[in-house]
C-alpha atoms as a PDB file:
ATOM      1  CA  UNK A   1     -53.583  90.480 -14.540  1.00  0.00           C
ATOM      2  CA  UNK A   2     -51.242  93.313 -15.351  1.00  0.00           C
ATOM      3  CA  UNK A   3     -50.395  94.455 -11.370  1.00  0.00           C
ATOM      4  CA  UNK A   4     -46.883  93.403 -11.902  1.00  0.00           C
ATOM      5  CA  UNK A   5     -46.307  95.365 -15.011  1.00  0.00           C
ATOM      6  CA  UNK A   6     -46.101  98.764 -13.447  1.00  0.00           C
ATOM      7  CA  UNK A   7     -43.502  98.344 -11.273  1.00  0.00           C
ATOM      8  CA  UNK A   8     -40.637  96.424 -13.227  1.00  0.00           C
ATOM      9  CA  UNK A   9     -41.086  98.940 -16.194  1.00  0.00           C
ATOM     10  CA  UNK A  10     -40.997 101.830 -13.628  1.00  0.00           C
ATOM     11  CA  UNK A  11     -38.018  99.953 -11.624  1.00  0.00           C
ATOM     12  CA  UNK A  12     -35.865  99.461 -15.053  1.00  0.00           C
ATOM     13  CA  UNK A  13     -36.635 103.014 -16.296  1.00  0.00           C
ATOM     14  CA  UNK A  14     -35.287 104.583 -12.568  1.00  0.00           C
ATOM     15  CA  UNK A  15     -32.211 102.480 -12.503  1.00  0.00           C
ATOM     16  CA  UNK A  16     -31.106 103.618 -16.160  1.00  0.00           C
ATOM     17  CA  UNK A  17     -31.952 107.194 -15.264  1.00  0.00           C
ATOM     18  CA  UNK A  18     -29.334 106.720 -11.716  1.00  0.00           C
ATOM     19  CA  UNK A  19     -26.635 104.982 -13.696  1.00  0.00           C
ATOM     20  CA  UNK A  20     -26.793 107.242 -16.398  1.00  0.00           C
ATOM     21  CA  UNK A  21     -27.184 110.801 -14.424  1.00  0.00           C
ATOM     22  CA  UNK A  22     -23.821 111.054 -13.101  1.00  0.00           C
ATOM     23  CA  UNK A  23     -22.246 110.344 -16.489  1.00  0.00           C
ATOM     24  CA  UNK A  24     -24.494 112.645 -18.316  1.00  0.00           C
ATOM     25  CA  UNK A  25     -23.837 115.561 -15.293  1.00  0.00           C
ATOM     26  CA  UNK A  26     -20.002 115.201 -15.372  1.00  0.00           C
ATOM     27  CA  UNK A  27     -19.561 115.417 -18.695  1.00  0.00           C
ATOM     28  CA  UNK A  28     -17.776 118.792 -19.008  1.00  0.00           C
ATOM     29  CA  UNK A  29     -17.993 118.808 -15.073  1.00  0.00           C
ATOM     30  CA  UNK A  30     -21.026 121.779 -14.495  1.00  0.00           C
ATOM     31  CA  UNK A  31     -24.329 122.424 -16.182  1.00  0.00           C
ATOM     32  CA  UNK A  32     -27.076 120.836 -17.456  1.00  0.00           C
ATOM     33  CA  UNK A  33     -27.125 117.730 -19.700  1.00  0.00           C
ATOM     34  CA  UNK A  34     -30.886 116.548 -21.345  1.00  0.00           C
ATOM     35  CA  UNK A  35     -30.923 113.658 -23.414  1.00  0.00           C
ATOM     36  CA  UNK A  36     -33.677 112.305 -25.184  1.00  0.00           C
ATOM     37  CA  UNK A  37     -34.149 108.619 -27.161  1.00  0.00           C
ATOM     38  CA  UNK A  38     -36.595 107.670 -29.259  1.00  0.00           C
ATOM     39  CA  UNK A  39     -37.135 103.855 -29.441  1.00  0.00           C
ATOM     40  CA  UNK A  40     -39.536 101.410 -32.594  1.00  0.00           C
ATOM     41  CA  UNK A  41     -40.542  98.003 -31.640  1.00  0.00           C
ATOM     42  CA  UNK A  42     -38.801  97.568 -28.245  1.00  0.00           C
ATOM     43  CA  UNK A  43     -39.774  94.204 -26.268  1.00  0.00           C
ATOM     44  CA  UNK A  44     -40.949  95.404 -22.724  1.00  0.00           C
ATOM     45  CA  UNK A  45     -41.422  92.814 -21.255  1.00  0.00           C
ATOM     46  CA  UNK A  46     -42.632  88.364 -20.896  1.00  0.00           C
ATOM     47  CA  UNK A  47     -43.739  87.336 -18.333  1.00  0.00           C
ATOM     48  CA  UNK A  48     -46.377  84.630 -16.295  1.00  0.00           C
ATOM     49  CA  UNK A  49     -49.620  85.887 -14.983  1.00  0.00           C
ATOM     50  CA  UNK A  50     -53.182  85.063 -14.440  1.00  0.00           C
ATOM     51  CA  UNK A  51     -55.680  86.506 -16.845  1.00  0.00           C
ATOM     52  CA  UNK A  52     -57.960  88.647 -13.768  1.00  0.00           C
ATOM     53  CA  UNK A  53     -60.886  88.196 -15.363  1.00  0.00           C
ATOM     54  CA  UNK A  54     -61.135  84.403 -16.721  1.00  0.00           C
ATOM     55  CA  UNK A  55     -58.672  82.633 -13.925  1.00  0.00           C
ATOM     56  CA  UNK A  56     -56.659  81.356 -16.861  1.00  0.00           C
ATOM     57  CA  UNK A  57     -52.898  81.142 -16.093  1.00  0.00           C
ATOM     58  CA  UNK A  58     -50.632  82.475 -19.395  1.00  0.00           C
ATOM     59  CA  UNK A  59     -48.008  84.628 -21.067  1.00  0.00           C
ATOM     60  CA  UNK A  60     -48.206  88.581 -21.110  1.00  0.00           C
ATOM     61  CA  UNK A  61     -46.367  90.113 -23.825  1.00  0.00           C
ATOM     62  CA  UNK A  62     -45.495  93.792 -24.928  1.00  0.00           C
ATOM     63  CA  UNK A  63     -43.998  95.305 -27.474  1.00  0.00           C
ATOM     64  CA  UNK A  64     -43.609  99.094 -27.176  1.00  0.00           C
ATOM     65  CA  UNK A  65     -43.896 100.525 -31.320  1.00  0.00           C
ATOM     66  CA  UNK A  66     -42.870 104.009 -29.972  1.00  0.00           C
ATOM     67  CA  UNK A  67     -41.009 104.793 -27.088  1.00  0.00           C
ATOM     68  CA  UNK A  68     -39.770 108.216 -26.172  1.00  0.00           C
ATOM     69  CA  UNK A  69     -37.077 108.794 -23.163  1.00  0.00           C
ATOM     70  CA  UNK A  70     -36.266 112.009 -21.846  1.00  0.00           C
ATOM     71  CA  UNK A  71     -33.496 112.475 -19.038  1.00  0.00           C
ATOM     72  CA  UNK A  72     -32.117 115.486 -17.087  1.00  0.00           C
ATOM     73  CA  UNK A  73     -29.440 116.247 -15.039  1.00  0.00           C
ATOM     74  CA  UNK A  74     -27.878 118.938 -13.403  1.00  0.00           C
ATOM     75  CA  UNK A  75     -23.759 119.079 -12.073  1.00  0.00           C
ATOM     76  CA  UNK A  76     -24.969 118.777  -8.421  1.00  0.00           C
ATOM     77  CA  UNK A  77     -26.359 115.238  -9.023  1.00  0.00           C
ATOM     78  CA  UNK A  78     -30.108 116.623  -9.275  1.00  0.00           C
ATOM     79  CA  UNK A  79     -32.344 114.874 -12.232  1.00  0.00           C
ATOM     80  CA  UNK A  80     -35.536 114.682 -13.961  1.00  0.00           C
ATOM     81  CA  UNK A  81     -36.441 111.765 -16.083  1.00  0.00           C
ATOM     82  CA  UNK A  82     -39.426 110.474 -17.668  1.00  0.00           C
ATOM     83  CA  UNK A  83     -40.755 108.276 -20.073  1.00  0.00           C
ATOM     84  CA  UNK A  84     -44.554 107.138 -22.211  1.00  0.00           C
ATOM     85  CA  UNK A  85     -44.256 103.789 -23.953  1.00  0.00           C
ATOM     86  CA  UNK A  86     -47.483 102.563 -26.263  1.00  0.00           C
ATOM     87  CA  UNK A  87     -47.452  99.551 -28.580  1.00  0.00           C
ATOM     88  CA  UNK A  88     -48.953  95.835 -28.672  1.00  0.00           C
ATOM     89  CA  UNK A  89     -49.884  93.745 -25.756  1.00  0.00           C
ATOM     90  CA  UNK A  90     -51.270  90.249 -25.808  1.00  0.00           C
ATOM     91  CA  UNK A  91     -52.034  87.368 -23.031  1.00  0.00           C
ATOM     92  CA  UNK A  92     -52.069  83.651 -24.670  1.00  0.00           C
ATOM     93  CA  UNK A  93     -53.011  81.098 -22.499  1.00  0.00           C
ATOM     94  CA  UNK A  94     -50.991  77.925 -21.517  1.00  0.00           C
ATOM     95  CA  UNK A  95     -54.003  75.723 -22.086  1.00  0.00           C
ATOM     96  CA  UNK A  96     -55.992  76.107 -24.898  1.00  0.00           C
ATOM     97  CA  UNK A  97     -58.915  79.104 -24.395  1.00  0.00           C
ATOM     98  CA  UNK A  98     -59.280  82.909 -24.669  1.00  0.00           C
ATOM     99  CA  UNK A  99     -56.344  84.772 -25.956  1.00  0.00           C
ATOM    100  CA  UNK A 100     -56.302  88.435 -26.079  1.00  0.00           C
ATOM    101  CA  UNK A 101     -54.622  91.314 -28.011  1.00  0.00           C
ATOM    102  CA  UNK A 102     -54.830  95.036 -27.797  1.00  0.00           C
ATOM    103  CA  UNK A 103     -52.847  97.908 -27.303  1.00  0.00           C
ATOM    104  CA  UNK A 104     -51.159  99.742 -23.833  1.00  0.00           C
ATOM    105  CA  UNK A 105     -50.225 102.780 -23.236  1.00  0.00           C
ATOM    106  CA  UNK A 106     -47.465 103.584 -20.315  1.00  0.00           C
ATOM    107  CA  UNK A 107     -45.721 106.730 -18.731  1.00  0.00           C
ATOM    108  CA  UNK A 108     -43.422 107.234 -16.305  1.00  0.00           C
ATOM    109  CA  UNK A 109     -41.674 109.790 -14.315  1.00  0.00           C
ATOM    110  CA  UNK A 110     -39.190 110.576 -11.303  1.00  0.00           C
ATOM    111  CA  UNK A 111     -37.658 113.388  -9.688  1.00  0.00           C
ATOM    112  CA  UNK A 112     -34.537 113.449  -7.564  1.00  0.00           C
ATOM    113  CA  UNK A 113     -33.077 116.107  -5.739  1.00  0.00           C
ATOM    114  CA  UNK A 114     -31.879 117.108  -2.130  1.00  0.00           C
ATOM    115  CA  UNK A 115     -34.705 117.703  -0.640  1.00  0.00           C
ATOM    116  CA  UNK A 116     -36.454 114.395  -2.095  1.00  0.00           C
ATOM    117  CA  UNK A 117     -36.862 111.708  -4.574  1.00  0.00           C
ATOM    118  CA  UNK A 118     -40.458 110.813  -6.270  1.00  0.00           C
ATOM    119  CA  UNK A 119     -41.359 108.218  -8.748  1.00  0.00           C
ATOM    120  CA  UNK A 120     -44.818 107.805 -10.536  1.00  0.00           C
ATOM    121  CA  UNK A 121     -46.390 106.258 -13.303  1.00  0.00           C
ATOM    122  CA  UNK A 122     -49.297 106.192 -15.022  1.00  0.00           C
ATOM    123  CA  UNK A 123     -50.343 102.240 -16.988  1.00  0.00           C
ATOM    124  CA  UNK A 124     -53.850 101.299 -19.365  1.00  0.00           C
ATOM    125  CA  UNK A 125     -54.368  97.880 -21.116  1.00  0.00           C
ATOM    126  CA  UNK A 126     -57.078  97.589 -23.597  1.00  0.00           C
ATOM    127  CA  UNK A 127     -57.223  93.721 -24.487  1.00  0.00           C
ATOM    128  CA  UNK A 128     -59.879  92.268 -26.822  1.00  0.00           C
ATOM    129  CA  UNK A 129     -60.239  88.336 -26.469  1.00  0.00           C
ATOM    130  CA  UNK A 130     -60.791  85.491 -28.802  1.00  0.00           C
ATOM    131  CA  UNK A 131     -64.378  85.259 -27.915  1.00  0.00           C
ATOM    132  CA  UNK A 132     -65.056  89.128 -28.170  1.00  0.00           C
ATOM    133  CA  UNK A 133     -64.753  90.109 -24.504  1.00  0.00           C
ATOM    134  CA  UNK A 134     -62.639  92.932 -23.413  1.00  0.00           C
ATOM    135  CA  UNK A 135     -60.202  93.942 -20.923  1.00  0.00           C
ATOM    136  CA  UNK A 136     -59.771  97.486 -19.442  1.00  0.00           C
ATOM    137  CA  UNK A 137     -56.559  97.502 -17.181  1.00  0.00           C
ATOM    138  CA  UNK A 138     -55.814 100.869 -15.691  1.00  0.00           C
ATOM    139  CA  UNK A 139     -53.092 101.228 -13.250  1.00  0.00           C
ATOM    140  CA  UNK A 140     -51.400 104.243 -11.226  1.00  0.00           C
ATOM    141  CA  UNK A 141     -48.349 104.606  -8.738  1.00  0.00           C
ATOM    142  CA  UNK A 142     -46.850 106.963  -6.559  1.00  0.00           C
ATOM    143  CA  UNK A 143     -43.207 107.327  -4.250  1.00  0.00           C
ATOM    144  CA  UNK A 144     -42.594 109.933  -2.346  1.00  0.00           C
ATOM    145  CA  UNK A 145     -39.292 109.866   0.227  1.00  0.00           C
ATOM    146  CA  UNK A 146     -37.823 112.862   1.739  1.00  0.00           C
ATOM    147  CA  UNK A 147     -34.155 113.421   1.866  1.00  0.00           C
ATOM    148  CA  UNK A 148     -33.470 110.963   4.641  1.00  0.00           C
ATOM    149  CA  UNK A 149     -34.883 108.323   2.698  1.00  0.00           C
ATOM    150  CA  UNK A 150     -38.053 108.326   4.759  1.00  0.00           C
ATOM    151  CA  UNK A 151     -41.174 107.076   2.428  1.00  0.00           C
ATOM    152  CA  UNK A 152     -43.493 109.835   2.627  1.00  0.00           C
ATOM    153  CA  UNK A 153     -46.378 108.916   0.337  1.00  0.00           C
ATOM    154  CA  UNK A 154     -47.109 105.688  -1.418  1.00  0.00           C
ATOM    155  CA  UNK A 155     -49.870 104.298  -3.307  1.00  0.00           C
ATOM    156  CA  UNK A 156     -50.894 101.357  -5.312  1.00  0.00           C
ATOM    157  CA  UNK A 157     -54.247 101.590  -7.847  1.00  0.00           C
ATOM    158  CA  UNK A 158     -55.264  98.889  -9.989  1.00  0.00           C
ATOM    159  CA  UNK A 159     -58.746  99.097 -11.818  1.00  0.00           C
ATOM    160  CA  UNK A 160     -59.510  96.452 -13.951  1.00  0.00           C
ATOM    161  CA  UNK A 161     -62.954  96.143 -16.378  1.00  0.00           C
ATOM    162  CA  UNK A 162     -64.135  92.573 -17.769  1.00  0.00           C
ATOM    163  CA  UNK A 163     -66.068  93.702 -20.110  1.00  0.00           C
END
């Protein structure tokens, strides 16, 4: 149900860590420049999926209630960023049946420097449904690419508990 979560949150958190490391790193032209931003009640994300365990097709929602965002970068256009998200997630149906509601938990980080560029992240979904049935989502990614841009390592997990 949740497979396409990890990715687009991971994906949006990488390309405002690119756009905003050269800014940060120029500012004053040399050093190092951390930032960090704290975020309440942040939509994540809205999206169409099917529910894994009970075939029905619906909405996933999340809200992250605390959000922390820490980015840094160095003059020579090296950076570190990395980010854990946890809030309110819930899955209502598009026909009438099981909706569920729990809480998520998300982290994410990435690396880039000369010698290589690695992104990873770390997702779990507890959802409790209508009917009193649970979902257990747990989800980890990896990206590994060497300086030429050559993907190294990659990997994919999705465990998911119908409970």
């Amino acid at each position: 149900m949740l497979r396409l979560i990890a990715r687009p949150f991971a994906l949006a958190a990488a390309v405002i860590a690119l756009s905003a490391g050269g800014a940060l790193a120029a500012k004053g032209g040399a050093g190092t420049e951390t930032t960090t931003e704290h975020a309440h009640g942040v939509p994540l994300f809205s999206f169409p999926v099917f529910n894994q365990c009970t075939g029905q097709a619906g909405t996933l929602e999340a809200v992250a209630t605390n959000e922390v965002f820490h980015l840094t970068t160095h003059a020579d256009g090296e950076l570190w960023a990395t980010g854990t998200a946890e809030g309110i997630a819930t899955f209502t149906p598009e026909e009438p049946g099981v909706s569920f509601s729990g809480h998520f938990t998300s982290w994410f980080g990435e690396a880039v420097n000369q010698r290589n560029h690695v992104e990873h992240d770390t997702n779990t979904f507890v959802l409790t449904g209508t009917d009193g049935t649970r979902v257990i989502v747990k989800m980890k990614d990896h990206l590994s690419t060497n300086a030429q841009g050559t993907v190294t390592a990659e990997f994919e997990r999705e465990n998911v508990h119908c409970i």
